[in-house]
C-alpha atoms as a PDB file:
ATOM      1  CA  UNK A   1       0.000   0.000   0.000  1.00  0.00           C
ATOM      2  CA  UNK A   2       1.608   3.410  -1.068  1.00  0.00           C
ATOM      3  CA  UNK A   3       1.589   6.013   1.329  1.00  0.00           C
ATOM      4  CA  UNK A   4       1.731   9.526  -0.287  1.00  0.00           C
ATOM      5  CA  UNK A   5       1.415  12.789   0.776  1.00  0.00           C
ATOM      6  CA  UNK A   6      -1.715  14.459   1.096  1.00  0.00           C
ATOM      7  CA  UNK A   7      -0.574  16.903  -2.151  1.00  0.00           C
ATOM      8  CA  UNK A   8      -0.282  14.253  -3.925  1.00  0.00           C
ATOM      9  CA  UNK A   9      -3.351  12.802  -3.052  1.00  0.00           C
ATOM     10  CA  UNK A  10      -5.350  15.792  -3.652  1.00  0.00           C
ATOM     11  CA  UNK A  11      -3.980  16.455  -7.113  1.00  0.00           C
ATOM     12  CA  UNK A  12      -4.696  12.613  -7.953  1.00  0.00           C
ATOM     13  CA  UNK A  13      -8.441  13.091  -7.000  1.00  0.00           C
ATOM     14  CA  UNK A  14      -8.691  16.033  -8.799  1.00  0.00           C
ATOM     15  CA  UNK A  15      -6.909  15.206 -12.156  1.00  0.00           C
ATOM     16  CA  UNK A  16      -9.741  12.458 -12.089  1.00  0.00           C
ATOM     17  CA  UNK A  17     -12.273  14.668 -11.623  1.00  0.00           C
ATOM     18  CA  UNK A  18     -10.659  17.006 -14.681  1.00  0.00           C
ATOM     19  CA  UNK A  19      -9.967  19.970 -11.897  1.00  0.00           C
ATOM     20  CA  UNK A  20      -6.851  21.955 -12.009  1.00  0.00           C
ATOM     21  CA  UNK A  21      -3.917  21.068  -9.874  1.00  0.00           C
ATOM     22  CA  UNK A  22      -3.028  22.748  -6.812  1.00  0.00           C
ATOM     23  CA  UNK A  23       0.476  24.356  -5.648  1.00  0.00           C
ATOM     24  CA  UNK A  24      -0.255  23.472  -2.397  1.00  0.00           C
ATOM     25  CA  UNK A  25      -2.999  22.317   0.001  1.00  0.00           C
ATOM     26  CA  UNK A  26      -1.959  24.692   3.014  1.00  0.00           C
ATOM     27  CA  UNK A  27      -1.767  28.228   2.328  1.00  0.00           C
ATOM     28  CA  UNK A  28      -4.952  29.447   2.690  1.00  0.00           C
ATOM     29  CA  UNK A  29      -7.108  30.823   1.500  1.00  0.00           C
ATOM     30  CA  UNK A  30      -4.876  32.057  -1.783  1.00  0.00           C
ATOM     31  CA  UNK A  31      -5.910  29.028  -3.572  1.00  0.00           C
ATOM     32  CA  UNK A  32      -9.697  27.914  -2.480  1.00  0.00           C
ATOM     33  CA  UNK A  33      -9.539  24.938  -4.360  1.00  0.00           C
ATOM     34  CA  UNK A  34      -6.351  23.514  -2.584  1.00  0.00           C
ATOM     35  CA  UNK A  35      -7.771  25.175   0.728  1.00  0.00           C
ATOM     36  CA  UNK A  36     -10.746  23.426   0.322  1.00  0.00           C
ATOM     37  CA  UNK A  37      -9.911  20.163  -0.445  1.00  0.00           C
ATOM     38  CA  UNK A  38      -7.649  20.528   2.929  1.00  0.00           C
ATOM     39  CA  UNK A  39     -10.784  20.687   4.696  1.00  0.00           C
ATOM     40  CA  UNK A  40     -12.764  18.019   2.932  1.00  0.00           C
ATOM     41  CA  UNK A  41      -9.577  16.094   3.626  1.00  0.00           C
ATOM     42  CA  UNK A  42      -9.188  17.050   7.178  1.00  0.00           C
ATOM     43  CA  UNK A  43     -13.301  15.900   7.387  1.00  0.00           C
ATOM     44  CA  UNK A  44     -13.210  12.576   5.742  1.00  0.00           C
ATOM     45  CA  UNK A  45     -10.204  11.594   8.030  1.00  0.00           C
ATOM     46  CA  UNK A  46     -11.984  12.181  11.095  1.00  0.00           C
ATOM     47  CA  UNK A  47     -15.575  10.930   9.876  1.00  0.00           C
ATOM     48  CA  UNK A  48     -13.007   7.388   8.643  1.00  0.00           C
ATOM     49  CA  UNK A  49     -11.705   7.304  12.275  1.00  0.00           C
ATOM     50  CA  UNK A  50     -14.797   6.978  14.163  1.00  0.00           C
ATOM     51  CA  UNK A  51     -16.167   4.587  11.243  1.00  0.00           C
ATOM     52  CA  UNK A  52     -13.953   1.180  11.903  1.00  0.00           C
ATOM     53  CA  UNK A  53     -12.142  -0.079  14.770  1.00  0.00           C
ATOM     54  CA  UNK A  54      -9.128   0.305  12.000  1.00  0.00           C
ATOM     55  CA  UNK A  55      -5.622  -1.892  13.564  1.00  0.00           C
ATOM     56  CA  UNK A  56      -3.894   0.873  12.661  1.00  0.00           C
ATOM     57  CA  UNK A  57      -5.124   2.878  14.955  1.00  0.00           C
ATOM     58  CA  UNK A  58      -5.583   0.250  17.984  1.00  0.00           C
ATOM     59  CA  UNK A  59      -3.873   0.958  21.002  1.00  0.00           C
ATOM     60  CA  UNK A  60      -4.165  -0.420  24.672  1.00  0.00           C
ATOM     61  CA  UNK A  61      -4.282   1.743  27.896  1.00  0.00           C
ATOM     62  CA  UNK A  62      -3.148   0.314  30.973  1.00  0.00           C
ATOM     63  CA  UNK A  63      -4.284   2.388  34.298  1.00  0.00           C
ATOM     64  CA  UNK A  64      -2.931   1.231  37.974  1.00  0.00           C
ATOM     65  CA  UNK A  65      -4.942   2.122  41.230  1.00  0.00           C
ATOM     66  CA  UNK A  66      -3.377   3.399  43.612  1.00  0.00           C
ATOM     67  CA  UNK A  67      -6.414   2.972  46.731  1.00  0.00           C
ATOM     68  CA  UNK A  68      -7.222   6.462  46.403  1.00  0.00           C
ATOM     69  CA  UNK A  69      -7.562   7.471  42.639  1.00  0.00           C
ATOM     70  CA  UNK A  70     -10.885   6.882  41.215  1.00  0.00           C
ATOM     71  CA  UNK A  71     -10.352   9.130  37.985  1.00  0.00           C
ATOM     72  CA  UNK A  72      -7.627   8.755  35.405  1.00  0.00           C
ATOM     73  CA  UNK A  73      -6.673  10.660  32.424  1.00  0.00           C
ATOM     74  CA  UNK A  74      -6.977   9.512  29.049  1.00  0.00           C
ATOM     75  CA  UNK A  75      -4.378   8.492  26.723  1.00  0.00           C
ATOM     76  CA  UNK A  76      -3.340  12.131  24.520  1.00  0.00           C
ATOM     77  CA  UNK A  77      -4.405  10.251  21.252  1.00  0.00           C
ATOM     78  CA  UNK A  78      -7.600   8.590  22.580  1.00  0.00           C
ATOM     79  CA  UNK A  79     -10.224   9.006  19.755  1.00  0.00           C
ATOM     80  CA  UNK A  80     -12.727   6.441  20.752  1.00  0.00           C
ATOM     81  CA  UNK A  81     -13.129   3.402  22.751  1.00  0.00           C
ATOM     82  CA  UNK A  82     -13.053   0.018  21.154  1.00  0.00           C
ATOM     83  CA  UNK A  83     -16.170  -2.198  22.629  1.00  0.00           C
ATOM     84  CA  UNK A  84     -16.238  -4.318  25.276  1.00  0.00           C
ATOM     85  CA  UNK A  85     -12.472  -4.698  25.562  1.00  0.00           C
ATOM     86  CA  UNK A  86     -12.928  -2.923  29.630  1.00  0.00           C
ATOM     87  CA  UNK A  87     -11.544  -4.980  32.000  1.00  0.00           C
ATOM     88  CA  UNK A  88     -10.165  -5.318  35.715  1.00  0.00           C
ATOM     89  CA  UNK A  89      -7.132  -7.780  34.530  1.00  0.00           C
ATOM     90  CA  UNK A  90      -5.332  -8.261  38.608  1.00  0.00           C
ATOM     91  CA  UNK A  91      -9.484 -10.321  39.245  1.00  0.00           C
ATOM     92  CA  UNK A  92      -9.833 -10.886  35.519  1.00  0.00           C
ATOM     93  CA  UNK A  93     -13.177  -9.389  35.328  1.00  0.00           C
ATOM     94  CA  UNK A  94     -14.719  -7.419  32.523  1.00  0.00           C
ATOM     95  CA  UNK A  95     -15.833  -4.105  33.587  1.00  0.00           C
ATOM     96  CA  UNK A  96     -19.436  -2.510  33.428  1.00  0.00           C
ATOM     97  CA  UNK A  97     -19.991   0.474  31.443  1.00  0.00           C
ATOM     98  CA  UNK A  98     -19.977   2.713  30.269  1.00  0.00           C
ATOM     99  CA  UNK A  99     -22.483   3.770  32.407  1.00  0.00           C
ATOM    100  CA  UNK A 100     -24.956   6.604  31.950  1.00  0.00           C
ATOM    101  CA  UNK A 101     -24.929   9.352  34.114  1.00  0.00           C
ATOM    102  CA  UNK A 102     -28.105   8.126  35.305  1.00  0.00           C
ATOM    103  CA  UNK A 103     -26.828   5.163  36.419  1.00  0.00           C
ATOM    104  CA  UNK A 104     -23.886   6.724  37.803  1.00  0.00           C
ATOM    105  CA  UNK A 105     -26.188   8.676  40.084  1.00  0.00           C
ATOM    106  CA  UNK A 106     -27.619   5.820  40.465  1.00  0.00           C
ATOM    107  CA  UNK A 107     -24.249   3.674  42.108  1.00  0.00           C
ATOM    108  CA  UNK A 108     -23.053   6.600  43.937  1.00  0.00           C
ATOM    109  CA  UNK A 109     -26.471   7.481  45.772  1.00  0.00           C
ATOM    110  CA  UNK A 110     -28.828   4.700  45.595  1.00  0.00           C
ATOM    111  CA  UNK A 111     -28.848   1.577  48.218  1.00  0.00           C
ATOM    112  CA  UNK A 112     -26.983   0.028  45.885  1.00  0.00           C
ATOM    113  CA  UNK A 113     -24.552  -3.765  46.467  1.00  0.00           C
ATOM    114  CA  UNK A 114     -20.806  -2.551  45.098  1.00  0.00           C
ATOM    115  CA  UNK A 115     -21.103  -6.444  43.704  1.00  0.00           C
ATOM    116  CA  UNK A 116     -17.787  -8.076  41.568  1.00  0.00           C
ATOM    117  CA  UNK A 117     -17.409  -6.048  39.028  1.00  0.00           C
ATOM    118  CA  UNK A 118     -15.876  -2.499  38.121  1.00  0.00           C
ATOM    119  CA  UNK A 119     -18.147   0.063  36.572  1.00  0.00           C
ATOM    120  CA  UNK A 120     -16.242   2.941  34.427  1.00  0.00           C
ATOM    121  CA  UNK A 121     -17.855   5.730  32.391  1.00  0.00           C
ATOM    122  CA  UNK A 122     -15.726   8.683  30.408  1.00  0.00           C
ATOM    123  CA  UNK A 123     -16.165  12.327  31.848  1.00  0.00           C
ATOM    124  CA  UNK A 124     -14.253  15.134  30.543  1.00  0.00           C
ATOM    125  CA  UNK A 125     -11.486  13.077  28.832  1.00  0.00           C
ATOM    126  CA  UNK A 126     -10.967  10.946  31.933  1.00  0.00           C
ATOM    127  CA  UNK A 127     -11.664   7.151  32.531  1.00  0.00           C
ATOM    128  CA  UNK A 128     -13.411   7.367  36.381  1.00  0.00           C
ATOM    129  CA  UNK A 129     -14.243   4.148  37.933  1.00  0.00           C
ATOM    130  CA  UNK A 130     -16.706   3.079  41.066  1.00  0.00           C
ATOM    131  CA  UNK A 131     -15.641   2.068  43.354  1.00  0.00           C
ATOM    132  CA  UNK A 132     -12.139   3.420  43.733  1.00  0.00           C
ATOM    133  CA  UNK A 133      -9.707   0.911  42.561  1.00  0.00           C
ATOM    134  CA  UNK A 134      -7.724  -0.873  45.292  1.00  0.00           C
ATOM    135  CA  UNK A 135      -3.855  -0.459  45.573  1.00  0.00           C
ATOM    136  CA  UNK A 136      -2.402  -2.455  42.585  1.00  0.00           C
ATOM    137  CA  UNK A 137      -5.440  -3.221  40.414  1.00  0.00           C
ATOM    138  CA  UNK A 138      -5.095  -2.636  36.475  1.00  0.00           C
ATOM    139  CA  UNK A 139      -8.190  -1.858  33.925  1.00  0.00           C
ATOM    140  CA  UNK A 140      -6.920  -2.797  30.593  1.00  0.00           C
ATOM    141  CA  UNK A 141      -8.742  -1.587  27.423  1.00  0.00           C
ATOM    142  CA  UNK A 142      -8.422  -0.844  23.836  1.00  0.00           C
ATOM    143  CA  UNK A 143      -8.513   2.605  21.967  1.00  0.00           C
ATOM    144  CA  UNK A 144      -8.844   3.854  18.218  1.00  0.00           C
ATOM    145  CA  UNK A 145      -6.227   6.839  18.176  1.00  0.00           C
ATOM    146  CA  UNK A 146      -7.337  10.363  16.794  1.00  0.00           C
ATOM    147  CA  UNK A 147      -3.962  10.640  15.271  1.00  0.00           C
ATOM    148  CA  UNK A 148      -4.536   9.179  11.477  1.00  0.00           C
ATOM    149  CA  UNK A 149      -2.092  11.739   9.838  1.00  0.00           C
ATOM    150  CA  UNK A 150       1.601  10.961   9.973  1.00  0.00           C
ATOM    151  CA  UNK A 151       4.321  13.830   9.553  1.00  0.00           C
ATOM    152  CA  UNK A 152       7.230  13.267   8.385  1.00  0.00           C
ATOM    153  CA  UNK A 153       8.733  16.969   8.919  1.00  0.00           C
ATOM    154  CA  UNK A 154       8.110  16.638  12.535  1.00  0.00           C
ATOM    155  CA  UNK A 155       9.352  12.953  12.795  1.00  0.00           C
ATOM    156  CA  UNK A 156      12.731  14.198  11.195  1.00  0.00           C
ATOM    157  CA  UNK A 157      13.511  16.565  13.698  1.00  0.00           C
ATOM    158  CA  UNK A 158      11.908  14.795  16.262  1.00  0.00           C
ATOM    159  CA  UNK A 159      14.104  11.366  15.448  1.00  0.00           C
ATOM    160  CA  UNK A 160      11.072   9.633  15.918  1.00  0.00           C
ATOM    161  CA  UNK A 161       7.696   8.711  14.247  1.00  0.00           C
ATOM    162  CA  UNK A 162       4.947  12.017  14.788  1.00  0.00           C
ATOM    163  CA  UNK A 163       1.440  11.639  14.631  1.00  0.00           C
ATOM    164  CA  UNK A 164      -1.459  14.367  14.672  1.00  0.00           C
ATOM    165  CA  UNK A 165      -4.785  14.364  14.313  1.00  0.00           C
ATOM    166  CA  UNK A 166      -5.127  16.328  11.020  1.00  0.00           C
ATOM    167  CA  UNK A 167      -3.512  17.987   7.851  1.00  0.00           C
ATOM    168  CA  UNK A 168      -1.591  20.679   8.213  1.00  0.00           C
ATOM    169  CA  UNK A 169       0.972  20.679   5.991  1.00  0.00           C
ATOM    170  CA  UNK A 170       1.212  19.301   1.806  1.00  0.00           C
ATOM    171  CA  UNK A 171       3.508  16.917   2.743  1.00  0.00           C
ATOM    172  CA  UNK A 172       1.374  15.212   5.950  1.00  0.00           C
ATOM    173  CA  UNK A 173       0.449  11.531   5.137  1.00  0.00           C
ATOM    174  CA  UNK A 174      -2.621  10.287   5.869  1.00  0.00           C
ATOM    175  CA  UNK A 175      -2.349   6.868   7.346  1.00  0.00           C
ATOM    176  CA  UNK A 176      -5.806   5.442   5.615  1.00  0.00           C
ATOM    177  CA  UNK A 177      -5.438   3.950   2.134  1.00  0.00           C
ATOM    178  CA  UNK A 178      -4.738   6.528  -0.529  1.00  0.00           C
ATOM    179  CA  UNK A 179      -7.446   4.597  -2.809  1.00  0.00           C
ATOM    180  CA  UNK A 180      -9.758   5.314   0.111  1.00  0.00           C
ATOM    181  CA  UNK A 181      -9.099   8.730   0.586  1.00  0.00           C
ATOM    182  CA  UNK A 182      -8.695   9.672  -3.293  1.00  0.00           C
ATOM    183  CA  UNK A 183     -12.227   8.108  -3.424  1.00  0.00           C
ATOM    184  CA  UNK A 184     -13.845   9.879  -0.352  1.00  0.00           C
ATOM    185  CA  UNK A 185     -12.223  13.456  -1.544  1.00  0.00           C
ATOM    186  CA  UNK A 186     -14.007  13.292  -4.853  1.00  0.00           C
ATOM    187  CA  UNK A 187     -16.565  12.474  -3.779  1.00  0.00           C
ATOM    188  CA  UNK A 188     -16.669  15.111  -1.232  1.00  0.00           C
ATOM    189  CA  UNK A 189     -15.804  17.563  -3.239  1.00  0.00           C
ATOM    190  CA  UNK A 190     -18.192  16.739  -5.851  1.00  0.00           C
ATOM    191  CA  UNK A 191     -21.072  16.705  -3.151  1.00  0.00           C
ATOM    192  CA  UNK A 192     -19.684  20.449  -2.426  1.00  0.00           C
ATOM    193  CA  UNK A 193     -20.374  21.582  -5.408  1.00  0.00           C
ATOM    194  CA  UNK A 194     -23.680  20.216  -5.415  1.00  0.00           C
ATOM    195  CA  UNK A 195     -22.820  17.204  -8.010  1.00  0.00           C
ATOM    196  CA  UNK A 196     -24.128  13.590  -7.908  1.00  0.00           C
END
Protein backbone atom coordinates (compact mmCIF):
# COMPACT_ATOMS: atom_id res chain seq x y z
CA UNK A 1 0.00 0.00 0.00
CA UNK A 2 1.61 3.41 -1.07
CA UNK A 3 1.59 6.01 1.33
CA UNK A 4 1.73 9.53 -0.29
CA UNK A 5 1.42 12.79 0.78
CA UNK A 6 -1.72 14.46 1.10
CA UNK A 7 -0.57 16.90 -2.15
CA UNK A 8 -0.28 14.25 -3.93
CA UNK A 9 -3.35 12.80 -3.05
CA UNK A 10 -5.35 15.79 -3.65
CA UNK A 11 -3.98 16.46 -7.11
CA UNK A 12 -4.70 12.61 -7.95
CA UNK A 13 -8.44 13.09 -7.00
CA UNK A 14 -8.69 16.03 -8.80
CA UNK A 15 -6.91 15.21 -12.16
CA UNK A 16 -9.74 12.46 -12.09
CA UNK A 17 -12.27 14.67 -11.62
CA UNK A 18 -10.66 17.01 -14.68
CA UNK A 19 -9.97 19.97 -11.90
CA UNK A 20 -6.85 21.95 -12.01
CA UNK A 21 -3.92 21.07 -9.87
CA UNK A 22 -3.03 22.75 -6.81
CA UNK A 23 0.48 24.36 -5.65
CA UNK A 24 -0.25 23.47 -2.40
CA UNK A 25 -3.00 22.32 0.00
CA UNK A 26 -1.96 24.69 3.01
CA UNK A 27 -1.77 28.23 2.33
CA UNK A 28 -4.95 29.45 2.69
CA UNK A 29 -7.11 30.82 1.50
CA UNK A 30 -4.88 32.06 -1.78
CA UNK A 31 -5.91 29.03 -3.57
CA UNK A 32 -9.70 27.91 -2.48
CA UNK A 33 -9.54 24.94 -4.36
CA UNK A 34 -6.35 23.51 -2.58
CA UNK A 35 -7.77 25.17 0.73
CA UNK A 36 -10.75 23.43 0.32
CA UNK A 37 -9.91 20.16 -0.44
CA UNK A 38 -7.65 20.53 2.93
CA UNK A 39 -10.78 20.69 4.70
CA UNK A 40 -12.76 18.02 2.93
CA UNK A 41 -9.58 16.09 3.63
CA UNK A 42 -9.19 17.05 7.18
CA UNK A 43 -13.30 15.90 7.39
CA UNK A 44 -13.21 12.58 5.74
CA UNK A 45 -10.20 11.59 8.03
CA UNK A 46 -11.98 12.18 11.10
CA UNK A 47 -15.58 10.93 9.88
CA UNK A 48 -13.01 7.39 8.64
CA UNK A 49 -11.70 7.30 12.28
CA UNK A 50 -14.80 6.98 14.16
CA UNK A 51 -16.17 4.59 11.24
CA UNK A 52 -13.95 1.18 11.90
CA UNK A 53 -12.14 -0.08 14.77
CA UNK A 54 -9.13 0.30 12.00
CA UNK A 55 -5.62 -1.89 13.56
CA UNK A 56 -3.89 0.87 12.66
CA UNK A 57 -5.12 2.88 14.95
CA UNK A 58 -5.58 0.25 17.98
CA UNK A 59 -3.87 0.96 21.00
CA UNK A 60 -4.17 -0.42 24.67
CA UNK A 61 -4.28 1.74 27.90
CA UNK A 62 -3.15 0.31 30.97
CA UNK A 63 -4.28 2.39 34.30
CA UNK A 64 -2.93 1.23 37.97
CA UNK A 65 -4.94 2.12 41.23
CA UNK A 66 -3.38 3.40 43.61
CA UNK A 67 -6.41 2.97 46.73
CA UNK A 68 -7.22 6.46 46.40
CA UNK A 69 -7.56 7.47 42.64
CA UNK A 70 -10.89 6.88 41.21
CA UNK A 71 -10.35 9.13 37.99
CA UNK A 72 -7.63 8.76 35.40
CA UNK A 73 -6.67 10.66 32.42
CA UNK A 74 -6.98 9.51 29.05
CA UNK A 75 -4.38 8.49 26.72
CA UNK A 76 -3.34 12.13 24.52
CA UNK A 77 -4.41 10.25 21.25
CA UNK A 78 -7.60 8.59 22.58
CA UNK A 79 -10.22 9.01 19.76
CA UNK A 80 -12.73 6.44 20.75
CA UNK A 81 -13.13 3.40 22.75
CA UNK A 82 -13.05 0.02 21.15
CA UNK A 83 -16.17 -2.20 22.63
CA UNK A 84 -16.24 -4.32 25.28
CA UNK A 85 -12.47 -4.70 25.56
CA UNK A 86 -12.93 -2.92 29.63
CA UNK A 87 -11.54 -4.98 32.00
CA UNK A 88 -10.16 -5.32 35.71
CA UNK A 89 -7.13 -7.78 34.53
CA UNK A 90 -5.33 -8.26 38.61
CA UNK A 91 -9.48 -10.32 39.25
CA UNK A 92 -9.83 -10.89 35.52
CA UNK A 93 -13.18 -9.39 35.33
CA UNK A 94 -14.72 -7.42 32.52
CA UNK A 95 -15.83 -4.10 33.59
CA UNK A 96 -19.44 -2.51 33.43
CA UNK A 97 -19.99 0.47 31.44
CA UNK A 98 -19.98 2.71 30.27
CA UNK A 99 -22.48 3.77 32.41
CA UNK A 100 -24.96 6.60 31.95
CA UNK A 101 -24.93 9.35 34.11
CA UNK A 102 -28.10 8.13 35.30
CA UNK A 103 -26.83 5.16 36.42
CA UNK A 104 -23.89 6.72 37.80
CA UNK A 105 -26.19 8.68 40.08
CA UNK A 106 -27.62 5.82 40.46
CA UNK A 107 -24.25 3.67 42.11
CA UNK A 108 -23.05 6.60 43.94
CA UNK A 109 -26.47 7.48 45.77
CA UNK A 110 -28.83 4.70 45.59
CA UNK A 111 -28.85 1.58 48.22
CA UNK A 112 -26.98 0.03 45.88
CA UNK A 113 -24.55 -3.76 46.47
CA UNK A 114 -20.81 -2.55 45.10
CA UNK A 115 -21.10 -6.44 43.70
CA UNK A 116 -17.79 -8.08 41.57
CA UNK A 117 -17.41 -6.05 39.03
CA UNK A 118 -15.88 -2.50 38.12
CA UNK A 119 -18.15 0.06 36.57
CA UNK A 120 -16.24 2.94 34.43
CA UNK A 121 -17.86 5.73 32.39
CA UNK A 122 -15.73 8.68 30.41
CA UNK A 123 -16.17 12.33 31.85
CA UNK A 124 -14.25 15.13 30.54
CA UNK A 125 -11.49 13.08 28.83
CA UNK A 126 -10.97 10.95 31.93
CA UNK A 127 -11.66 7.15 32.53
CA UNK A 128 -13.41 7.37 36.38
CA UNK A 129 -14.24 4.15 37.93
CA UNK A 130 -16.71 3.08 41.07
CA UNK A 131 -15.64 2.07 43.35
CA UNK A 132 -12.14 3.42 43.73
CA UNK A 133 -9.71 0.91 42.56
CA UNK A 134 -7.72 -0.87 45.29
CA UNK A 135 -3.85 -0.46 45.57
CA UNK A 136 -2.40 -2.46 42.58
CA UNK A 137 -5.44 -3.22 40.41
CA UNK A 138 -5.10 -2.64 36.48
CA UNK A 139 -8.19 -1.86 33.92
CA UNK A 140 -6.92 -2.80 30.59
CA UNK A 141 -8.74 -1.59 27.42
CA UNK A 142 -8.42 -0.84 23.84
CA UNK A 143 -8.51 2.60 21.97
CA UNK A 144 -8.84 3.85 18.22
CA UNK A 145 -6.23 6.84 18.18
CA UNK A 146 -7.34 10.36 16.79
CA UNK A 147 -3.96 10.64 15.27
CA UNK A 148 -4.54 9.18 11.48
CA UNK A 149 -2.09 11.74 9.84
CA UNK A 150 1.60 10.96 9.97
CA UNK A 151 4.32 13.83 9.55
CA UNK A 152 7.23 13.27 8.38
CA UNK A 153 8.73 16.97 8.92
CA UNK A 154 8.11 16.64 12.53
CA UNK A 155 9.35 12.95 12.80
CA UNK A 156 12.73 14.20 11.20
CA UNK A 157 13.51 16.57 13.70
CA UNK A 158 11.91 14.79 16.26
CA UNK A 159 14.10 11.37 15.45
CA UNK A 160 11.07 9.63 15.92
CA UNK A 161 7.70 8.71 14.25
CA UNK A 162 4.95 12.02 14.79
CA UNK A 163 1.44 11.64 14.63
CA UNK A 164 -1.46 14.37 14.67
CA UNK A 165 -4.78 14.36 14.31
CA UNK A 166 -5.13 16.33 11.02
CA UNK A 167 -3.51 17.99 7.85
CA UNK A 168 -1.59 20.68 8.21
CA UNK A 169 0.97 20.68 5.99
CA UNK A 170 1.21 19.30 1.81
CA UNK A 171 3.51 16.92 2.74
CA UNK A 172 1.37 15.21 5.95
CA UNK A 173 0.45 11.53 5.14
CA UNK A 174 -2.62 10.29 5.87
CA UNK A 175 -2.35 6.87 7.35
CA UNK A 176 -5.81 5.44 5.61
CA UNK A 177 -5.44 3.95 2.13
CA UNK A 178 -4.74 6.53 -0.53
CA UNK A 179 -7.45 4.60 -2.81
CA UNK A 180 -9.76 5.31 0.11
CA UNK A 181 -9.10 8.73 0.59
CA UNK A 182 -8.70 9.67 -3.29
CA UNK A 183 -12.23 8.11 -3.42
CA UNK A 184 -13.84 9.88 -0.35
CA UNK A 185 -12.22 13.46 -1.54
CA UNK A 186 -14.01 13.29 -4.85
CA UNK A 187 -16.56 12.47 -3.78
CA UNK A 188 -16.67 15.11 -1.23
CA UNK A 189 -15.80 17.56 -3.24
CA UNK A 190 -18.19 16.74 -5.85
CA UNK A 191 -21.07 16.71 -3.15
CA UNK A 192 -19.68 20.45 -2.43
CA UNK A 193 -20.37 21.58 -5.41
CA UNK A 194 -23.68 20.22 -5.41
CA UNK A 195 -22.82 17.20 -8.01
CA UNK A 196 -24.13 13.59 -7.91
Amino acid sequence: MAMRPIKDIINRSLQALGLPSVETVVSAPDDQTGWQMMGIANELGDQLFRAHDWQFLQHDALFTGDGVIKSFPMPDNYGRMVNQTQWASKNRRPMFGPMTPQGWSWIQFGIVSVGVYYRYRIVLDRFEVFPTPAAGEEFHFYYISKNWVYDPVASEIAGSPVFKDQITLDTDVPLFDDALMQAGCKWKIWAAKGMD
